[in-house]
Protein backbone atom coordinates (compact mmCIF):
# COMPACT_ATOMS: atom_id res chain seq x y z
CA UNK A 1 0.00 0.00 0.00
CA UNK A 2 1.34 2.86 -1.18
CA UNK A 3 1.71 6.56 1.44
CA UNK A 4 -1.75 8.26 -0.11
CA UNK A 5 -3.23 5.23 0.25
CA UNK A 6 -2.39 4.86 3.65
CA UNK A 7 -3.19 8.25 4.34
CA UNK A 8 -6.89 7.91 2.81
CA UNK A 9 -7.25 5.00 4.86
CA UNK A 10 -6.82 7.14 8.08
CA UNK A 11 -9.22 10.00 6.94
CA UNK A 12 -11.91 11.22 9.20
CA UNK A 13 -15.48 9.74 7.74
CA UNK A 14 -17.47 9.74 10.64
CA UNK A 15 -19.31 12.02 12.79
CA UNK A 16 -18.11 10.53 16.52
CA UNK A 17 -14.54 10.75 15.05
CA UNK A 18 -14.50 14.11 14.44
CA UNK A 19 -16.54 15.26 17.54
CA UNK A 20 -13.75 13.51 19.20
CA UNK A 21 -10.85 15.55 16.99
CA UNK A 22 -12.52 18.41 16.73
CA UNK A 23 -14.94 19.14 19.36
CA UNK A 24 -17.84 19.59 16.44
CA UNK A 25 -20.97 17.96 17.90
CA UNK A 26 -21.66 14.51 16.43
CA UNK A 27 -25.57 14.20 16.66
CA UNK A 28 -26.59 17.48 14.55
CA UNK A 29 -25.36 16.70 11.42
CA UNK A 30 -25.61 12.92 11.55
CA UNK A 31 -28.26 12.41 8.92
CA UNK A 32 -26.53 14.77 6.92
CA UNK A 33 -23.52 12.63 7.09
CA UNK A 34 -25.98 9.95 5.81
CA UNK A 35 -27.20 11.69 2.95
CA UNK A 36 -23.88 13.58 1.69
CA UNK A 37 -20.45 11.48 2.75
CA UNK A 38 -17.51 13.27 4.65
CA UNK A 39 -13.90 12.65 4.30
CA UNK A 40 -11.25 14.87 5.86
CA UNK A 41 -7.66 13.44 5.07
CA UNK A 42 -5.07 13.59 7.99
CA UNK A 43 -3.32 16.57 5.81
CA UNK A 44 -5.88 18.42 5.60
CA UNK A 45 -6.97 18.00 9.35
CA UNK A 46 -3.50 19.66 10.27
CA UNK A 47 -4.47 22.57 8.00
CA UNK A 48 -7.55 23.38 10.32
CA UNK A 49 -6.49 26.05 12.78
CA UNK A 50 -10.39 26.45 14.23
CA UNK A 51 -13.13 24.57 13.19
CA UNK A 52 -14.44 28.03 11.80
CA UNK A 53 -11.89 28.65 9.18
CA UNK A 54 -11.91 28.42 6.16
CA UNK A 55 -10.62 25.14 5.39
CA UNK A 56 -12.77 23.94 7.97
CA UNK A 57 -15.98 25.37 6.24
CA UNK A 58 -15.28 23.79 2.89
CA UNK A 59 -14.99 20.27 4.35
CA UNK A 60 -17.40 20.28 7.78
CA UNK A 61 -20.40 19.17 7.59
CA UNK A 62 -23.07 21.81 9.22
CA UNK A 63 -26.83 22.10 9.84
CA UNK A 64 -27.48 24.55 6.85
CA UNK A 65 -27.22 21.49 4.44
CA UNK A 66 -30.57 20.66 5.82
CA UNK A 67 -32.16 24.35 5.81
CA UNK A 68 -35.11 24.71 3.44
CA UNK A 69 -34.09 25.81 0.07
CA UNK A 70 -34.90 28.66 -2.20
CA UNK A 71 -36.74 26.54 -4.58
CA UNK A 72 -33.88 27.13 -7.43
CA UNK A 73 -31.51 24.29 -6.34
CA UNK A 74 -31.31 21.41 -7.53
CA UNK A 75 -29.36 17.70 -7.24
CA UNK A 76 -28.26 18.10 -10.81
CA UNK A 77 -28.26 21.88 -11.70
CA UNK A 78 -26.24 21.84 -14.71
CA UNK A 79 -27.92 18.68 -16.29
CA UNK A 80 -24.93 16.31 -16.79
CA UNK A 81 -27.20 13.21 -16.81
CA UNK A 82 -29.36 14.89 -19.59
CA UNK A 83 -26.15 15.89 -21.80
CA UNK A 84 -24.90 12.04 -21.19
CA UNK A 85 -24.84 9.86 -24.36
CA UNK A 86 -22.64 6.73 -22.82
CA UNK A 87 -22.34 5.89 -18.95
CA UNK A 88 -20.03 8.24 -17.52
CA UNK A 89 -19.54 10.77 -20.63
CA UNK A 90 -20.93 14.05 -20.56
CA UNK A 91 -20.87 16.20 -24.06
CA UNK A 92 -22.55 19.82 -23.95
CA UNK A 93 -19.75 21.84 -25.89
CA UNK A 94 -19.29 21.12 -29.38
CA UNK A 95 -15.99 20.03 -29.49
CA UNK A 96 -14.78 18.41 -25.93
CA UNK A 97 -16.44 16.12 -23.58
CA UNK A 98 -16.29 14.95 -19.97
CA UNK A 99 -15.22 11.57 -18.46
CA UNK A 100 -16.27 10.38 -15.09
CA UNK A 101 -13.65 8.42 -14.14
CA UNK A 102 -14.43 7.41 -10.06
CA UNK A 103 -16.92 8.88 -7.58
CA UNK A 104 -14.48 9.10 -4.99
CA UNK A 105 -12.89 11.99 -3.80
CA UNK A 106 -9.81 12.44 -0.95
CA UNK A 107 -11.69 15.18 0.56
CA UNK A 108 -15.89 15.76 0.33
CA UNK A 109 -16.75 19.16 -0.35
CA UNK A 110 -19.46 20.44 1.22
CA UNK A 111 -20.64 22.80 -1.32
CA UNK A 112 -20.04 20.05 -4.50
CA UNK A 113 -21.69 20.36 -7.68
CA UNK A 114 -22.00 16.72 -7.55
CA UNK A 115 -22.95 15.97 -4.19
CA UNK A 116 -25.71 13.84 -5.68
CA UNK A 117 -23.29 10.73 -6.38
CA UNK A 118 -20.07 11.60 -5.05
CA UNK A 119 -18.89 9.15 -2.34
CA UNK A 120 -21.03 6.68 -3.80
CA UNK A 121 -19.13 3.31 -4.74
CA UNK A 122 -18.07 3.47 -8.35
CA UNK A 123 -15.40 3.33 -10.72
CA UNK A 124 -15.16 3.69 -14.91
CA UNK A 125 -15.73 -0.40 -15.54
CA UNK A 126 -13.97 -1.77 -18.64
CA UNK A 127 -17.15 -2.17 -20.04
CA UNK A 128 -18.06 1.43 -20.06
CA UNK A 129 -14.32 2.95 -21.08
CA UNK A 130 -15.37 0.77 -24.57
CA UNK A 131 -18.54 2.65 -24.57
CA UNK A 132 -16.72 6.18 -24.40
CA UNK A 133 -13.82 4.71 -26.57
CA UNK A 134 -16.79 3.90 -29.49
CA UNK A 135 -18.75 6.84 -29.08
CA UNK A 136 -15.50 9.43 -29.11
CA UNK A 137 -13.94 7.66 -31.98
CA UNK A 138 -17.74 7.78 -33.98
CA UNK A 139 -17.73 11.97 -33.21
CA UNK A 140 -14.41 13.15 -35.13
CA UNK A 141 -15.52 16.72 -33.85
CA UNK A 142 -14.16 15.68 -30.08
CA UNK A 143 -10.96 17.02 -29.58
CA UNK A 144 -10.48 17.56 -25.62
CA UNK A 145 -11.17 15.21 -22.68
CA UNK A 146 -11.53 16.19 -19.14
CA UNK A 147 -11.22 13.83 -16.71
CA UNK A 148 -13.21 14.39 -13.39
CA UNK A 149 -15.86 12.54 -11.14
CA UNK A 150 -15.41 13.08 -8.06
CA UNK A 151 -11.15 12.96 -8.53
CA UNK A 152 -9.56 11.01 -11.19
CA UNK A 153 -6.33 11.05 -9.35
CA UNK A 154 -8.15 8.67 -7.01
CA UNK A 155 -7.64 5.61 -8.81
CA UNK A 156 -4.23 3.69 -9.16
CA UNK A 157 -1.86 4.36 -11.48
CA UNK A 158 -2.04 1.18 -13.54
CA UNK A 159 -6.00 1.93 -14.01
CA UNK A 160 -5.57 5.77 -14.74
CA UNK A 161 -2.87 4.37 -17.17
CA UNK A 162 -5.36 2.31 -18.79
CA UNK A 163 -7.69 5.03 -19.60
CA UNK A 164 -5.19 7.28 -20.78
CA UNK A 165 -3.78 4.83 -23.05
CA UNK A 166 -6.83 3.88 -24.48
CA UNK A 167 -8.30 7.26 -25.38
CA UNK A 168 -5.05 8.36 -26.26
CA UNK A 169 -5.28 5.59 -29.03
CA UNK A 170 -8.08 7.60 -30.63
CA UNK A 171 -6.35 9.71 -33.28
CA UNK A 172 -8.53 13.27 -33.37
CA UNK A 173 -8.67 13.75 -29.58
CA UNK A 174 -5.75 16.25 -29.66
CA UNK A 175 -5.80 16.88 -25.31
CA UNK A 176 -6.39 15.42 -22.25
CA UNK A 177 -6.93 17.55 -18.90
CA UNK A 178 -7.39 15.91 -15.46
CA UNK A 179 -9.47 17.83 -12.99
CA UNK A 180 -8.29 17.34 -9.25
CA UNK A 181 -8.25 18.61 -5.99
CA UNK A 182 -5.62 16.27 -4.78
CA UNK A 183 -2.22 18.18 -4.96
CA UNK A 184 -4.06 20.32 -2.44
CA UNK A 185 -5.98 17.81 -0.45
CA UNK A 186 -3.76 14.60 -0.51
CA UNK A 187 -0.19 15.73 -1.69
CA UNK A 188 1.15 12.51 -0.92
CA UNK A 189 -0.92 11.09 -3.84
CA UNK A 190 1.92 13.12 -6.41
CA UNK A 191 4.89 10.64 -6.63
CA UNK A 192 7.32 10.37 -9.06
CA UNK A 193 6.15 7.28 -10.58
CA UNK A 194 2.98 8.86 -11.13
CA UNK A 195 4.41 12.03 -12.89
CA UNK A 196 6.57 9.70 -14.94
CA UNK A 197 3.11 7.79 -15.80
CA UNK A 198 1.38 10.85 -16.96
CA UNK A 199 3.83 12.87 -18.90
CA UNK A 200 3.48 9.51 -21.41
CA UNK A 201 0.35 11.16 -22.57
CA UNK A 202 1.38 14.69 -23.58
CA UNK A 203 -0.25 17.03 -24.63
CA UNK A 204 -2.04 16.59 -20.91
CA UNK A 205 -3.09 19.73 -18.57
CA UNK A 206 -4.28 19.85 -14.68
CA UNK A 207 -7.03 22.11 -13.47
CA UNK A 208 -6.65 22.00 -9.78
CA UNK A 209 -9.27 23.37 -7.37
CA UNK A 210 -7.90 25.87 -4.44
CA UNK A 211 -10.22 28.12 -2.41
CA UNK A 212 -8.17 29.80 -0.41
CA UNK A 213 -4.61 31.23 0.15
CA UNK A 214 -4.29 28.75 3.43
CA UNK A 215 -4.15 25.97 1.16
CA UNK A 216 -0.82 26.78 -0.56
CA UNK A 217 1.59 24.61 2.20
CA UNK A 218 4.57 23.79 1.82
CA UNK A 219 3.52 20.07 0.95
CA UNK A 220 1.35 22.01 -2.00
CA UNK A 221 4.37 23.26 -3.35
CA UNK A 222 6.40 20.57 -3.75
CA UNK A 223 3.38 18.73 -5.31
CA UNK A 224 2.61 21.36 -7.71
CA UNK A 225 6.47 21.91 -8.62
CA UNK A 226 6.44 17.31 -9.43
CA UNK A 227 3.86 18.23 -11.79
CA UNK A 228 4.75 21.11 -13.50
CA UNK A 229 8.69 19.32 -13.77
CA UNK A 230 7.04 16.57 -15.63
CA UNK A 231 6.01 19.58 -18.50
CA UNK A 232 2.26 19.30 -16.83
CA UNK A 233 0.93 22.81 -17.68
CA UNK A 234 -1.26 23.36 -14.47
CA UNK A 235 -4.69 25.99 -14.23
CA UNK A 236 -6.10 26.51 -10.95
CA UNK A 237 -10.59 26.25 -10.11
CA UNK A 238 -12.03 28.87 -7.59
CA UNK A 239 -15.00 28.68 -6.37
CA UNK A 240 -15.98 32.17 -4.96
CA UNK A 241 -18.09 31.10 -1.48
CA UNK A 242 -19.20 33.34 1.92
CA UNK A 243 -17.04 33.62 4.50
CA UNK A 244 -14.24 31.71 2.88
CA UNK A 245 -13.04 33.88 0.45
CA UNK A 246 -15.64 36.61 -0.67
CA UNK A 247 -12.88 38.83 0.20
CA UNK A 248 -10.88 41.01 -2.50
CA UNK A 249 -7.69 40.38 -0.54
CA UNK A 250 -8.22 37.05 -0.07
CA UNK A 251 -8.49 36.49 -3.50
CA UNK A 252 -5.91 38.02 -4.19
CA UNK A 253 -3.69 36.61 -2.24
CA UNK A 254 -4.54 33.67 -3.33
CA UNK A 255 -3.96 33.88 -6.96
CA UNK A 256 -0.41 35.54 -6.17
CA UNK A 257 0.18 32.32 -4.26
CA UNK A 258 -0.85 29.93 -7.23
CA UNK A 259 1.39 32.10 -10.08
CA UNK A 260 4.45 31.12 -7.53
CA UNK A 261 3.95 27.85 -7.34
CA UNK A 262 3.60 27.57 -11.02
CA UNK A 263 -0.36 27.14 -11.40
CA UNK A 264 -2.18 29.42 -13.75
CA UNK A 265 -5.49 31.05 -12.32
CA UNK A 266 -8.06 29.94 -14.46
CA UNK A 267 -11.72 30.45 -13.44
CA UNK A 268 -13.67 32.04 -10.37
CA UNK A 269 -16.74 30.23 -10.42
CA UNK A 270 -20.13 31.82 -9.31
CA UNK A 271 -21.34 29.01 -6.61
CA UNK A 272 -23.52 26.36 -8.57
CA UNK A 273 -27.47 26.54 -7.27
CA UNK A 274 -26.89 22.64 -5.74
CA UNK A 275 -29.05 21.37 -3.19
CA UNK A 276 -27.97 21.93 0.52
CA UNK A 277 -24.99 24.39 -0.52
CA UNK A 278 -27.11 27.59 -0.44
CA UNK A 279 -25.55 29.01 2.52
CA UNK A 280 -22.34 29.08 0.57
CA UNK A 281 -23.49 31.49 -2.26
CA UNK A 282 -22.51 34.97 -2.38
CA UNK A 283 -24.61 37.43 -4.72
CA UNK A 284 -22.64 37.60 -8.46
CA UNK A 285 -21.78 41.88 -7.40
CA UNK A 286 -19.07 40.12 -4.86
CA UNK A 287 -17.45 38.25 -8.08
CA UNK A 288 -17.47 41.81 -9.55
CA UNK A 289 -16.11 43.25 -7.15
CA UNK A 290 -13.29 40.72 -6.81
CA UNK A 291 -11.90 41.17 -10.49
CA UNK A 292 -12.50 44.94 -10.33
CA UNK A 293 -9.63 44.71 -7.52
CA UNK A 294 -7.69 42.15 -9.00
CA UNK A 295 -7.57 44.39 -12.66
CA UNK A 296 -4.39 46.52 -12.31
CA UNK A 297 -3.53 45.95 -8.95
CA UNK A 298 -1.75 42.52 -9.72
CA UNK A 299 -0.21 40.78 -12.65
CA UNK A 300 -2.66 40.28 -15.53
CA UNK A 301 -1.56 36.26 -15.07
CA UNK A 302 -3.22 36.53 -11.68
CA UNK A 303 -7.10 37.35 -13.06
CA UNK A 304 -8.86 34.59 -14.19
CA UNK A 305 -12.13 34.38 -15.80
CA UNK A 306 -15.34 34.92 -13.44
CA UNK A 307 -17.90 32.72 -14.49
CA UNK A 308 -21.59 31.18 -13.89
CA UNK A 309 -21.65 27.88 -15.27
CA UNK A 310 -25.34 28.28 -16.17
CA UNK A 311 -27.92 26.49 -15.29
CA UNK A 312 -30.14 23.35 -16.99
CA UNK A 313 -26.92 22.75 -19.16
CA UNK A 314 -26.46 26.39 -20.64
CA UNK A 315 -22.49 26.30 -20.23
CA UNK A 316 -19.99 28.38 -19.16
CA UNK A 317 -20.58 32.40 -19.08
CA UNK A 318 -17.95 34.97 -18.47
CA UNK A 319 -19.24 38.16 -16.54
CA UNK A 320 -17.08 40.92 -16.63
CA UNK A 321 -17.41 44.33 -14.57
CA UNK A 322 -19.24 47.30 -16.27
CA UNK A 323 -17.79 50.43 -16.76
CA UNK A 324 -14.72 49.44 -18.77
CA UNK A 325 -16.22 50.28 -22.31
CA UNK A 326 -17.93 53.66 -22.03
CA UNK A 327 -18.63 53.88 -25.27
CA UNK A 328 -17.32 52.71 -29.36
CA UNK A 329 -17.53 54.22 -32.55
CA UNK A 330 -16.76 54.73 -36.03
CA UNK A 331 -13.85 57.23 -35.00
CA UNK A 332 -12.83 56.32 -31.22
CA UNK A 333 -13.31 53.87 -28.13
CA UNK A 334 -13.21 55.90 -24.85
CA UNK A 335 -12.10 53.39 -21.96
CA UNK A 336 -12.12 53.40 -18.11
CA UNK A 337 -9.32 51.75 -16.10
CA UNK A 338 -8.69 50.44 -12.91
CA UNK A 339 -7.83 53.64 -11.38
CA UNK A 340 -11.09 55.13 -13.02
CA UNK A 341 -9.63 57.32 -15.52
CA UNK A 342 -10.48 57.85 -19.06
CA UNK A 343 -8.40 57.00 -22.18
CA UNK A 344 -9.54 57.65 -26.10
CA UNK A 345 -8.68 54.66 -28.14
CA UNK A 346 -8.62 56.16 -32.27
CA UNK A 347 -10.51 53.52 -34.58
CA UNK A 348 -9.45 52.89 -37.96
CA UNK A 349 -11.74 53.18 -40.35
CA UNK A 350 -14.23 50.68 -40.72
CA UNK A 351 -14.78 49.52 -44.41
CA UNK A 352 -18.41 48.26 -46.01
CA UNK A 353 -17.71 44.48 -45.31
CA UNK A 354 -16.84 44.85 -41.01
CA UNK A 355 -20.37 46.53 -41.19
CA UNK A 356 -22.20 44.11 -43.02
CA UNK A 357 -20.32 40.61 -41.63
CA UNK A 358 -19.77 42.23 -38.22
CA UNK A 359 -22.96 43.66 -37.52
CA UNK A 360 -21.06 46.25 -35.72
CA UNK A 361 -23.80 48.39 -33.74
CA UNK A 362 -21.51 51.67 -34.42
CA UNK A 363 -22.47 55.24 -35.10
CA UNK A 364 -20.61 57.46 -37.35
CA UNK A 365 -19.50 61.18 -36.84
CA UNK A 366 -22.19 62.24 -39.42
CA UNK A 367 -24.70 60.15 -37.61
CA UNK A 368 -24.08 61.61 -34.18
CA UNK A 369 -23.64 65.40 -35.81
CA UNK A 370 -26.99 65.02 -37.39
């Protein structure tokens, strides 16, 4: 048995154990327990400095999972299981797809888009990785693959290794990304037999998921820096929650903190509208706000995308701050910056075809004199 196994095997999973650890109060959350599985890894335990912080909020079970909802949540609010063709495929966008690969996870997040399944026994069977294998190969227009589940870094090496070698077989599917929240969860889990496993597969990308500047240890590092050694470009998941990091400073903190240990900022996701995670959502003004401060006042690497990933399947959608563009032309853009002041932008001259194939909504000097 390998370390991260070992480790796993020691996690906190029950409610008694960590009343006893912790001093949180077994009985209250219980059924919740029941209902949506916790996991806290022995790592991650050290990283809790008071069972209020934030680390401890993400992975705690509390009451408020059982508060009455608003009536817009949902166990599936993006509609995976509707956009599935195969067992364990999901394909919404035109030209990438993504792979369940295990419903375990080293840690249980308490705010989870999938809290529906995750924790659940279950693993990609052979039977199904033919099934993705066919239908990928039959839809020539597939050209990425992310893995994810709950955590495809949760399986062995020799199965992960079978997956990747098998879709990797399939000539048009150009990349493969693998979505994890291990390097910050379960560091031990990043060995150098693993990164020797995965650079096989090139061209291959990690989004990690990091909340909070807390998480970036020392242990974080050096997992991060295996990774990135073994020519792993790595992208970093946020999702923007109350009282954990709804916070300018906090944000932006964090983000500094991922640039120096080599991982890319990526996306700031608006909370998803799950069932029993309500008490985590902030209003989409605080995401705003967020990469109004970040704009400017740190390294354009540092400021990701802010996004709703909508709901019933609608996808992905960047929000930006208003303000920025006061107003475009035939002659000039006029811009505001981060420090509020105005700048003229000259145009050059549009010509009959941007008009007509553009559809450009512009006004010209004659128009606005007249």
């Amino acid at each position: 048995m390998d370390q991260w196994q070992k480790d796993l095997k020691e996690s906190i999973h029950d409610v008694d154990s960590l009343e006893k650890v912790l001093g949180v109060p077994a009985d209250p959350i219980r059924d919740i327990v029941k209902e949506y599985p916790m996991r806290i890894t022995p790592y991650l335990l050290k990283q809790i400095k008071d069972k209020g912080d934030a680390i401890a909020l993400q992975v705690i079970p509390t009451v408020d999972e059982a508060y009455p909802e608003t009536g817009c949540e949902a166990e599936d609010p993006l509609h995976e299981e509707k956009d599935s063709p195969v067992p364990g495929l999901v394909h919404r966008y035109p030209d990438r797809v993504l792979l369940f690969v295990t419903n375990q996870c080293p840690i249980y997040c308490r705010f989870c888009t999938r809290k529906r399944f995750v924790g659940s026994p279950g693993t990609l069977t052979p039977e199904n990785l033919d099934k993705v294998v066919a239908y990928i190969s039959a839809h020539t227009e597939i050209r990425d693959i992310i893995f994810s589940g709950g955590d495809p870094l949760m399986v062995v090496d020799k199965l992960l290794e079978r997956i990747l070698s098998a879709l990797r077989g399939i000539p048009h599917l150009e990349i493969i990304r693998l979505g994890t929240r291990v390097p910050g969860t379960l560091p031990s889990r990043i060995t150098q037999a693993f990164c020797d496993m995965v650079k096989k597969y090139h061209p291959l990308y990690m989004n990690l998921h990091f909340n909070h500047p807390d998480e970036i240890t020392p242990e974080v590092t050096q997992a991060c820096g295996m990774l990135a050694d073994a020519g792993i470009p790595l992208g970093s998941q946020t999702v923007l929650m109350e009282g954990i990091n709804d916070d300018p400073q906090v944000m932006k903190s964090l983000m500094q903190k991922l640039l120096a240990i080599r991982v890319k900022p990526y996306y700031i996701y608006q909370a998803d509208l799950v069932r029993g995670t309500k008490h985590f959502r902030t209003r989409v003004e605080k995401g705003l706000e967020i990469i109004s401060a970040l704009r400017g006042h740190t390294s354009g690497m540092a400021v990701p995308h802010f996004v709703i990933d909508a709901p019933q399947g609608g996808g992905k959608v960047a929000i930006l701050p208003e303000g920025t563009l006061l107003h475009i032309d035939d002659d000039e853009v006029i811009v505001k910056n981060y420090e509020e002041k105005i700048f003229k932008y000259p145009q050059p001259k549009p010509t009959k075809s941007d008009k007509i194939e553009n559809g450009l909504p512009l006004m010209t000097s004659q128009d606005r004199e007249g």
